[in-house]
C-alpha atoms as a PDB file:
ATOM      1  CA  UNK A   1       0.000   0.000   0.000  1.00  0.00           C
ATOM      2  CA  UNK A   2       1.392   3.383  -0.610  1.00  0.00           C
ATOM      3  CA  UNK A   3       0.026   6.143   1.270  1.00  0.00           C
ATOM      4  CA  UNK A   4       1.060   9.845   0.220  1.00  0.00           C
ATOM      5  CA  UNK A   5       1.550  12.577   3.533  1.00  0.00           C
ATOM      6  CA  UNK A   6      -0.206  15.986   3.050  1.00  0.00           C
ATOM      7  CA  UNK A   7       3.540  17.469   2.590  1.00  0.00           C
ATOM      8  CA  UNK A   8       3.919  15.143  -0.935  1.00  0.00           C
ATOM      9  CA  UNK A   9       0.250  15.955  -2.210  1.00  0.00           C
ATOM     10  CA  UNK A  10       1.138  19.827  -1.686  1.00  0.00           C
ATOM     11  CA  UNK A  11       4.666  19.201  -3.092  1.00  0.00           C
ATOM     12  CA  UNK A  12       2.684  17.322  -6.293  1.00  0.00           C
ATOM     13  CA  UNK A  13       0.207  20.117  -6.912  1.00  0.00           C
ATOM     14  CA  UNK A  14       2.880  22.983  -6.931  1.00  0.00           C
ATOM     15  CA  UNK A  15       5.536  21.109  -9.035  1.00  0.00           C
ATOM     16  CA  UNK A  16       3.232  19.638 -11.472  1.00  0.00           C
ATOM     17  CA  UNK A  17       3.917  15.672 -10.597  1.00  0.00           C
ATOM     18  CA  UNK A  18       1.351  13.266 -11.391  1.00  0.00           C
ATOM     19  CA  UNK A  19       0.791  10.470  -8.967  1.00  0.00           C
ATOM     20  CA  UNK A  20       1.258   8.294 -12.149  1.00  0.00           C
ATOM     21  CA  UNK A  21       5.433   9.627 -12.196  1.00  0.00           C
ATOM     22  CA  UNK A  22       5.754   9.143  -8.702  1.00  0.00           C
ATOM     23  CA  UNK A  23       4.212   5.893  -8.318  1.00  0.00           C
ATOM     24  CA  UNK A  24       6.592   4.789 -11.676  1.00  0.00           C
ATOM     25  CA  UNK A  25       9.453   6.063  -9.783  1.00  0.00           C
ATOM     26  CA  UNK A  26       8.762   3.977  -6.748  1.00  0.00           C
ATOM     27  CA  UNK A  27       8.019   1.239  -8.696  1.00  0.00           C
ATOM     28  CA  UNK A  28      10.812   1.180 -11.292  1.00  0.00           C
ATOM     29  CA  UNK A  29      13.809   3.440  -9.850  1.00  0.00           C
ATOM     30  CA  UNK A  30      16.506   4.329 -12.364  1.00  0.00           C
ATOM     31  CA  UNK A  31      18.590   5.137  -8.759  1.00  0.00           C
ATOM     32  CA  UNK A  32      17.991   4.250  -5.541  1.00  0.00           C
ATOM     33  CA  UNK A  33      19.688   5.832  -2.207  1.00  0.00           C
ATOM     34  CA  UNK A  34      19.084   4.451   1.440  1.00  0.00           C
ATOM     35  CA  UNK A  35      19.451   7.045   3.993  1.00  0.00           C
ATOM     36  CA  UNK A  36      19.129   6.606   7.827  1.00  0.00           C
ATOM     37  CA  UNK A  37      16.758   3.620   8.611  1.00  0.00           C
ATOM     38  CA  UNK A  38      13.871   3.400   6.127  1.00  0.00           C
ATOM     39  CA  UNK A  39      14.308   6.298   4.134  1.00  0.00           C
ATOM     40  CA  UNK A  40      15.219   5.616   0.784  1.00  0.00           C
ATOM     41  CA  UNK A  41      15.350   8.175  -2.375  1.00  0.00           C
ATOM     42  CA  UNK A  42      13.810   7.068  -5.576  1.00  0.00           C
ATOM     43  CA  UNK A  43      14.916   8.827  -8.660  1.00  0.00           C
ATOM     44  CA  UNK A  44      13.911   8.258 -12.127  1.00  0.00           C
ATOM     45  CA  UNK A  45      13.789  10.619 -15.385  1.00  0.00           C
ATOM     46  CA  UNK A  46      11.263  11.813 -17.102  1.00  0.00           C
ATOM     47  CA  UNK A  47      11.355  14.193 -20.667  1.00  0.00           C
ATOM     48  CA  UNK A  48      14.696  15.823 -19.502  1.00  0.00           C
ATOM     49  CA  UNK A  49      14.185  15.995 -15.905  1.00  0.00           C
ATOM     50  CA  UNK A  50      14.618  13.889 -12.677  1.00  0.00           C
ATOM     51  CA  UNK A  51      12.590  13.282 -10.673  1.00  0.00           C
ATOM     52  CA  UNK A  52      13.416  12.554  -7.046  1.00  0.00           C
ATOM     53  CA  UNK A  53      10.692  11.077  -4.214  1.00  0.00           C
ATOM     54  CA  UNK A  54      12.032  10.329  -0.378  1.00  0.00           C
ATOM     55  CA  UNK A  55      10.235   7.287   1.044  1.00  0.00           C
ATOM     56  CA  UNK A  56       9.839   5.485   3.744  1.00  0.00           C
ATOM     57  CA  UNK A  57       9.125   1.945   4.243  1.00  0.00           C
ATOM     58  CA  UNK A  58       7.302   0.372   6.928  1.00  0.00           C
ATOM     59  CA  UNK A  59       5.967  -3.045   6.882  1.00  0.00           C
ATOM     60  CA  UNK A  60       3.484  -3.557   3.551  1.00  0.00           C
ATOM     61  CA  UNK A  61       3.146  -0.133   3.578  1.00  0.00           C
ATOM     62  CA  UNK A  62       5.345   2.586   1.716  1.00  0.00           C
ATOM     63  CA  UNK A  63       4.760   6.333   2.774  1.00  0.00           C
ATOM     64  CA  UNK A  64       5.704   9.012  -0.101  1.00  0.00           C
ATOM     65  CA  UNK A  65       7.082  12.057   2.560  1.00  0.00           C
ATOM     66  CA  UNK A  66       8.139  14.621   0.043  1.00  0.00           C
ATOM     67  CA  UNK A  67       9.239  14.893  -4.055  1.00  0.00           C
ATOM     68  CA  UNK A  68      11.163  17.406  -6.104  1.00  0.00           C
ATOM     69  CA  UNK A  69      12.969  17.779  -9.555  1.00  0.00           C
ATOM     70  CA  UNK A  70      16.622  17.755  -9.889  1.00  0.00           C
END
């Protein structure tokens, strides 16, 4: 189950994501990065750009915190 915070929705909405790019770079990272504990950055590209969505992992579930364009 993947469960988007308030913070990511916002973060969608003002940097024109779609939940179908984030959920594509969950799903099918071109890079991956573990930071402390269950945090891991997903990064994949799309028409030029990168796109770049912190997660965290708990159990079955997989919480999108925050997302942003390199």
């Amino acid at each position: 189950m993947i469960i988007f915070t308030n913070h990511a929705l916002k973060r969608m909405r003002e940097r024109k994501v779609s939940r179908a790019q984030v959920l594509e770079t969950i799903k099918n990272p071109e890079i991956e990065i573990v930071e402390d504990g269950n945090i891991k950055l997903a990064r994949r590209g799309f028409a030029g750009k990168s796109l770049e969505v912190a997660i965290e992992n708990g159990g079955n579930k997989t919480i999108v915190i925050t997302l942003y364009w390199l």
